[in-house]
C-alpha atoms as a PDB file:
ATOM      1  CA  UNK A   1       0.000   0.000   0.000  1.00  0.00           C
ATOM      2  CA  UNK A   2       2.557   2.342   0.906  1.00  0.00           C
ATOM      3  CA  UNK A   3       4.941   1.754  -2.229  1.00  0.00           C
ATOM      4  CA  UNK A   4       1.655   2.401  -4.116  1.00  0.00           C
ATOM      5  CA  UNK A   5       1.625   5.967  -2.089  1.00  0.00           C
ATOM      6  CA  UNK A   6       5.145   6.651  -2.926  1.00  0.00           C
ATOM      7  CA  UNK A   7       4.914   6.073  -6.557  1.00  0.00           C
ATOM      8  CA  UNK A   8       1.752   8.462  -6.479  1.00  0.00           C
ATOM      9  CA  UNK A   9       3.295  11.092  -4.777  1.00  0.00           C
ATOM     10  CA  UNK A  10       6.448  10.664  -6.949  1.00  0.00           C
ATOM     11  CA  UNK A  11       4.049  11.465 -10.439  1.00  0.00           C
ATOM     12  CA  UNK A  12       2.233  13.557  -8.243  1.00  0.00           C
ATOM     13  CA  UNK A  13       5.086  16.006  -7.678  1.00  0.00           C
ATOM     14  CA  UNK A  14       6.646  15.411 -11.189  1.00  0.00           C
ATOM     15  CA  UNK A  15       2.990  16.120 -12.430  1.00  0.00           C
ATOM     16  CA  UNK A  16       2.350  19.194 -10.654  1.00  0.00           C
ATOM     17  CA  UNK A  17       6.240  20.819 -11.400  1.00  0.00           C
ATOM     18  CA  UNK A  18       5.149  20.015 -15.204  1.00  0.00           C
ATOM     19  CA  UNK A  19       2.067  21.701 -15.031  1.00  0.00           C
ATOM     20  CA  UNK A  20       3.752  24.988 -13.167  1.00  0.00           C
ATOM     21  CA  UNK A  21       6.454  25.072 -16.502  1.00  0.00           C
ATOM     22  CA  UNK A  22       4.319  24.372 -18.983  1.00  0.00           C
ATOM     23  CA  UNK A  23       1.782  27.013 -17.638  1.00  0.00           C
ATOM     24  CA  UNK A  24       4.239  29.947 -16.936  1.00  0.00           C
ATOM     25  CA  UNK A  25       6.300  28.839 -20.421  1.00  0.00           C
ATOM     26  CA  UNK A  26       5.969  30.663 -23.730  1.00  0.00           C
ATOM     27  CA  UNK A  27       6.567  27.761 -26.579  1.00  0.00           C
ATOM     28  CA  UNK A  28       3.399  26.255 -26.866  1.00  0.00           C
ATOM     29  CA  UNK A  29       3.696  26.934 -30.319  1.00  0.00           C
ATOM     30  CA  UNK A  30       6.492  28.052 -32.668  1.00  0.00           C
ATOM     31  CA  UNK A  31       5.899  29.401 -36.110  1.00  0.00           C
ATOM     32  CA  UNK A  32       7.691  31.481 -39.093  1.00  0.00           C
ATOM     33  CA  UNK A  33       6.431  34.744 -39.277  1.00  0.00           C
ATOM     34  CA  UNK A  34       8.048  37.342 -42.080  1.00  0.00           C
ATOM     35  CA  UNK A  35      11.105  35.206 -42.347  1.00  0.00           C
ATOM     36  CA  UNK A  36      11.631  35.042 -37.828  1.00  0.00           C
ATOM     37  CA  UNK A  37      10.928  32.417 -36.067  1.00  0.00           C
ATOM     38  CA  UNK A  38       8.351  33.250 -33.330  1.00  0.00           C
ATOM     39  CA  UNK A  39       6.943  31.291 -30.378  1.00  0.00           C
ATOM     40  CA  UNK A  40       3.857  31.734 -28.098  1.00  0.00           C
ATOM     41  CA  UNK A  41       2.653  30.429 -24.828  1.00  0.00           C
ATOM     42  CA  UNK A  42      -0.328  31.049 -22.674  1.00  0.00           C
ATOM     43  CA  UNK A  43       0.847  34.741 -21.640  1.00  0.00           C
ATOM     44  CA  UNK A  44       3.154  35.858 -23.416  1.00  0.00           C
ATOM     45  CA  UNK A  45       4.105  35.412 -27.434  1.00  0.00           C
ATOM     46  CA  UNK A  46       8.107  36.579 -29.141  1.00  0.00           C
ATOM     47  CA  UNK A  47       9.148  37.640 -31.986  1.00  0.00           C
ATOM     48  CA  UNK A  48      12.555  39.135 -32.889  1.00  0.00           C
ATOM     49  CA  UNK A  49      13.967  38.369 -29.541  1.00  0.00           C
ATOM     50  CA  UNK A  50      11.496  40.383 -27.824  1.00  0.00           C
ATOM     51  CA  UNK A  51       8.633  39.176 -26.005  1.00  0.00           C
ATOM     52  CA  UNK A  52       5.206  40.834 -25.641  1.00  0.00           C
ATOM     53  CA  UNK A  53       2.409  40.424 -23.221  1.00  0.00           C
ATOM     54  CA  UNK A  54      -1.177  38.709 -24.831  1.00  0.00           C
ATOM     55  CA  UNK A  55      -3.026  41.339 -24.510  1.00  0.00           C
ATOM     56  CA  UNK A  56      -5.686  39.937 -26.362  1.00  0.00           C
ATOM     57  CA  UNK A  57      -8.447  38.434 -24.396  1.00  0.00           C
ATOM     58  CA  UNK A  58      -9.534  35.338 -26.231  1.00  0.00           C
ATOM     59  CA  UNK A  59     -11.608  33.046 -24.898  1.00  0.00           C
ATOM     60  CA  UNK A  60      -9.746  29.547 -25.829  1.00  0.00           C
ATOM     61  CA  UNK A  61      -6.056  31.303 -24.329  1.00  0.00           C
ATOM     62  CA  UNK A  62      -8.562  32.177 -21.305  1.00  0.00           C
ATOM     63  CA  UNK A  63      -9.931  28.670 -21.160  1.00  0.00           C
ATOM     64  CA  UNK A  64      -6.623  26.614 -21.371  1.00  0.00           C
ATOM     65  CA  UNK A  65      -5.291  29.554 -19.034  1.00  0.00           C
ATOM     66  CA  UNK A  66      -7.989  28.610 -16.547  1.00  0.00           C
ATOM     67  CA  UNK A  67      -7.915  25.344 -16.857  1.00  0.00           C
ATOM     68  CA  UNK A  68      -3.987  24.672 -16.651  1.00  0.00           C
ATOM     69  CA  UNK A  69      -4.565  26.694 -13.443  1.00  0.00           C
ATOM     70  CA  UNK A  70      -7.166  24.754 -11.866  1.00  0.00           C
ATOM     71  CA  UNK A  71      -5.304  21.524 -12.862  1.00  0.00           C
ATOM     72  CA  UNK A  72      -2.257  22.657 -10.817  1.00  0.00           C
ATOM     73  CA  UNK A  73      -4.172  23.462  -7.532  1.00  0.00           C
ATOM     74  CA  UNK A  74      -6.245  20.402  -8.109  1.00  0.00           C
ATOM     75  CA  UNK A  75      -3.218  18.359  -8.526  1.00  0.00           C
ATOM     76  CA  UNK A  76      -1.694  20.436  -5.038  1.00  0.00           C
ATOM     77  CA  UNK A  77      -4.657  19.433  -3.262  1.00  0.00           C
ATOM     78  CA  UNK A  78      -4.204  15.858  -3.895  1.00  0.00           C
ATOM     79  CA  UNK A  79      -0.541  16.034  -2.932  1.00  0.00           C
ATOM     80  CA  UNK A  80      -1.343  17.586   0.146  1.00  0.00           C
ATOM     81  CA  UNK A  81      -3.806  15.012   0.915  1.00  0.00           C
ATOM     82  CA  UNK A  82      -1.640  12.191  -0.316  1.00  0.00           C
ATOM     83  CA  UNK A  83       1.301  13.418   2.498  1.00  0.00           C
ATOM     84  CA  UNK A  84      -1.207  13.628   5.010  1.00  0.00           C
ATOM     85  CA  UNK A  85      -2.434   9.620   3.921  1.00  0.00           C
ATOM     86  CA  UNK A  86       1.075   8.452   5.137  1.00  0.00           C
ATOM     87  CA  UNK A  87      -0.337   9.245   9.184  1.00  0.00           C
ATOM     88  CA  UNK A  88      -3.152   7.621  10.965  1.00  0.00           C
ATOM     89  CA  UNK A  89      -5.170   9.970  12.784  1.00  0.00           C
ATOM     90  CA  UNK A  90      -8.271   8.498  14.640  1.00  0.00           C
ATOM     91  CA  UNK A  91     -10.385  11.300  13.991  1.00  0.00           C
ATOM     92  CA  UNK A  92     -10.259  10.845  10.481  1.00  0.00           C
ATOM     93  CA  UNK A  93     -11.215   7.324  10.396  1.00  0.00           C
ATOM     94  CA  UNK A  94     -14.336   8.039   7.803  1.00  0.00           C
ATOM     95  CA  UNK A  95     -12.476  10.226   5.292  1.00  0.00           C
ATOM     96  CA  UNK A  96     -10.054   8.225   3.397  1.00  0.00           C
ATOM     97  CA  UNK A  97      -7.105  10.330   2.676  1.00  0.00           C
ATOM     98  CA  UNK A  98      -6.109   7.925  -0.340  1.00  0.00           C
ATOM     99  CA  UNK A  99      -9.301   8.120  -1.892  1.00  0.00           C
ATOM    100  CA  UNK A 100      -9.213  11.701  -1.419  1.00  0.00           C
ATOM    101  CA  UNK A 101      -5.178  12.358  -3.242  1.00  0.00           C
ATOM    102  CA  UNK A 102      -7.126   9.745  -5.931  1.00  0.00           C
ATOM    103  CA  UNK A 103     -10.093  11.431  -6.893  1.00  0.00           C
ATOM    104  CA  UNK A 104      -8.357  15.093  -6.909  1.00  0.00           C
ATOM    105  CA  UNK A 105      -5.459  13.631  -9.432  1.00  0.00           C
ATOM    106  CA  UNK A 106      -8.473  12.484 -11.721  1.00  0.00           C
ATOM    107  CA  UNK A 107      -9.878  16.067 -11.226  1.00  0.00           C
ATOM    108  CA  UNK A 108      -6.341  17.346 -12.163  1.00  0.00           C
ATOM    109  CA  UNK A 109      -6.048  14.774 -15.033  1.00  0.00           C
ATOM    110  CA  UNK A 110      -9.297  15.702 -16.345  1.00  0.00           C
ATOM    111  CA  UNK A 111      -8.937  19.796 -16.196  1.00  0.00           C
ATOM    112  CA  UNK A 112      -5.463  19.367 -17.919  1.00  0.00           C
ATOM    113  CA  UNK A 113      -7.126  17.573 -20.642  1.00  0.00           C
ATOM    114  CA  UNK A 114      -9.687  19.962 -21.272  1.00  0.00           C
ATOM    115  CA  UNK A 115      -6.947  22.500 -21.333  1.00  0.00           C
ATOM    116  CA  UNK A 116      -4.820  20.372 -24.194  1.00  0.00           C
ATOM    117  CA  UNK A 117      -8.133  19.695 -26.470  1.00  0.00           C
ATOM    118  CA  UNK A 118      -9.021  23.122 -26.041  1.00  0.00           C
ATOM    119  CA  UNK A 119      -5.665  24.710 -27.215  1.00  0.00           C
ATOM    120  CA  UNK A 120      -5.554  22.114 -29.606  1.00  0.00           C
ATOM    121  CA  UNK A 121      -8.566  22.277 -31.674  1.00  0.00           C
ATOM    122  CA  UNK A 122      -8.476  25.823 -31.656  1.00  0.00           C
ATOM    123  CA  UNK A 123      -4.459  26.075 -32.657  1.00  0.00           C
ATOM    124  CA  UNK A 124      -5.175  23.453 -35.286  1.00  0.00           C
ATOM    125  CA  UNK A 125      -8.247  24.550 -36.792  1.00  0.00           C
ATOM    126  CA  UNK A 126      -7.703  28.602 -36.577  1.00  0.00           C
ATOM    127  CA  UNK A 127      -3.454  29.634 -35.953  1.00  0.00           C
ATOM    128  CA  UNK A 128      -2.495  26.460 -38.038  1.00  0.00           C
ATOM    129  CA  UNK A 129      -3.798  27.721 -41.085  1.00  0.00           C
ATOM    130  CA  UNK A 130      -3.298  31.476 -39.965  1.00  0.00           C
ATOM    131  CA  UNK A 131       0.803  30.549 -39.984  1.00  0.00           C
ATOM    132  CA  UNK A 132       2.130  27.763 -43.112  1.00  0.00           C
ATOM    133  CA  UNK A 133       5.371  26.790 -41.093  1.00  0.00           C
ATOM    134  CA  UNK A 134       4.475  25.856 -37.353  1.00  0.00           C
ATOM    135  CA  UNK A 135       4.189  23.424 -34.804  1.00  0.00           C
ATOM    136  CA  UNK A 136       3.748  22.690 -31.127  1.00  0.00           C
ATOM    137  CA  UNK A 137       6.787  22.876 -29.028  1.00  0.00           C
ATOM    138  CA  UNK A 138       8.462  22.043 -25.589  1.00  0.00           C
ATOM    139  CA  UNK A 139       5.972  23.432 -23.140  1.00  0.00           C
ATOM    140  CA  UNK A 140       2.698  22.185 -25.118  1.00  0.00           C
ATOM    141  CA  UNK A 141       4.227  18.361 -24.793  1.00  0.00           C
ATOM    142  CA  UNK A 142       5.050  18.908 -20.793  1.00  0.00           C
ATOM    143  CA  UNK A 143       1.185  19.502 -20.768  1.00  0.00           C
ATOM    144  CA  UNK A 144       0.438  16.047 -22.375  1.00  0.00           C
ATOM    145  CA  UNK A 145       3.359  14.761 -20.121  1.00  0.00           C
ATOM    146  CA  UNK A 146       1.750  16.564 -17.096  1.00  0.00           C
ATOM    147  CA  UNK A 147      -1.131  15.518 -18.143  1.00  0.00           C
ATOM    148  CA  UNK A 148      -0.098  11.764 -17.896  1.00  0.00           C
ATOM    149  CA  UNK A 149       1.409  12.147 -14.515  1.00  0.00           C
ATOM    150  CA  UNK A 150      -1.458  12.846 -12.980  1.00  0.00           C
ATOM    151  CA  UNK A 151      -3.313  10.447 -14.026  1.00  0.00           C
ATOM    152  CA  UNK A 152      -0.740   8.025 -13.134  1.00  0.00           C
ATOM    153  CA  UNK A 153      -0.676   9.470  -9.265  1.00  0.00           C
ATOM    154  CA  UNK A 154      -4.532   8.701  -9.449  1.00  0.00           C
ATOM    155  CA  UNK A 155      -4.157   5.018 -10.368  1.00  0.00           C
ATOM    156  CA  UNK A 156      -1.454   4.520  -7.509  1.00  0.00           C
ATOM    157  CA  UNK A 157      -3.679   6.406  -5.041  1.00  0.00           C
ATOM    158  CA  UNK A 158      -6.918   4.908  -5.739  1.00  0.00           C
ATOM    159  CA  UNK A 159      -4.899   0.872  -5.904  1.00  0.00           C
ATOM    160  CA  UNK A 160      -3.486   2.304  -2.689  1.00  0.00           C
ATOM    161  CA  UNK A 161      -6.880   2.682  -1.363  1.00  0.00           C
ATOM    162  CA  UNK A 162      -8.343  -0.102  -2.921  1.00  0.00           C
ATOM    163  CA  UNK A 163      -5.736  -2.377  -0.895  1.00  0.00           C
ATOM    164  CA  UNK A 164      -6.403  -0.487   2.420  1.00  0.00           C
ATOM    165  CA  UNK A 165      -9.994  -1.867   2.208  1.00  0.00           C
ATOM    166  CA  UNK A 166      -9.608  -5.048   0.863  1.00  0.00           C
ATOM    167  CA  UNK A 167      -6.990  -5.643   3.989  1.00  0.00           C
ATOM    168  CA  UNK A 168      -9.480  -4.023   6.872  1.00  0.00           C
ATOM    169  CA  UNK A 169     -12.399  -6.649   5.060  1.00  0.00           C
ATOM    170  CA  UNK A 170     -14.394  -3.820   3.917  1.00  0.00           C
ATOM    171  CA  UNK A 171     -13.608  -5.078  -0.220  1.00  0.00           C
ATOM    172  CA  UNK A 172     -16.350  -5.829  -3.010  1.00  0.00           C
ATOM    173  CA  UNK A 173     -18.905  -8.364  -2.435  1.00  0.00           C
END
């Protein structure tokens, strides 16, 4: 049970660093503009060595903004509660702390998803026709990677869990 614990705190932690640098990066995407080579993120985009704030407030950079944002505190959450799984405190004999870190790692894994098919459809479908010579970069992947983590910290926590109660008798019948 434990090892499970420790391998979903150890993609929990990975997960949740990913999702901080691929949020706060700025190569989602890099493209030829006029002969440069440019690259955007979520906040900021470059061209010509300098970089530029979005000031542009368009509703898919909002929505993976959000999204990417609520994935990392979701993911947070779950680490915190995953820690606090490692004790045994009497008084919280009806909350299960590894069902808990579980659940909010799904939560994470599914907000980070919505973020990545959001930017994607719309990059695809609208900027990869606006620009001939682009294509995702570094930070867009550590979102799928992210992405993956997560989910991965949910499958330890929730087997963690699932062999807590299957030890104290409580398991399927």
């Amino acid at each position: 049970m434990y090892s499970f614990m420790g391998g979903g705190l150890f993609c929990a932690i990975v997960g949740n660093i990913l999702l901080v640098v691929s949020t706060a990066t700025d190569y989602w995407m890099q493209y030829r503009l006029s002969g440069n080579y440019a690259h955007q993120g979520l906040w900021r985009y470059c061209m010509s060595n300098k970089c530029y704030m979005q000031t542009d407030s368009i509703a898919y950079w909002n929505a993976t903004r959000a999204f990417m944002i609520l994935s990392g505190m979701s993911c947070f959450a779950g680490i915190i509660a995953g820690i606090m799984s490692f004790s045994h405190f009497s008084s919280f004999e009806r909350f299960n702390r590894s069902f808990a870190a579980g659940i909010m790692f799904f939560v994470s894994t599914f907000f980070v998803l919505l973020a990545m098919a959001i930017y994607t459809g719309v990059t695809i479908n609208f900027l990869g026709k606006r620009f001939g010579d682009w294509r995702f970069s570094w930070s867009y992947i550590l979102g799928w990677v992210a992405m993956l983590m997560t989910f991965f910290a949910g499958i330890f926590y929730i087997c963690a869990y699932r062999m807590c109660e299957c030890r104290r008798g409580n398991g399927p019948r």
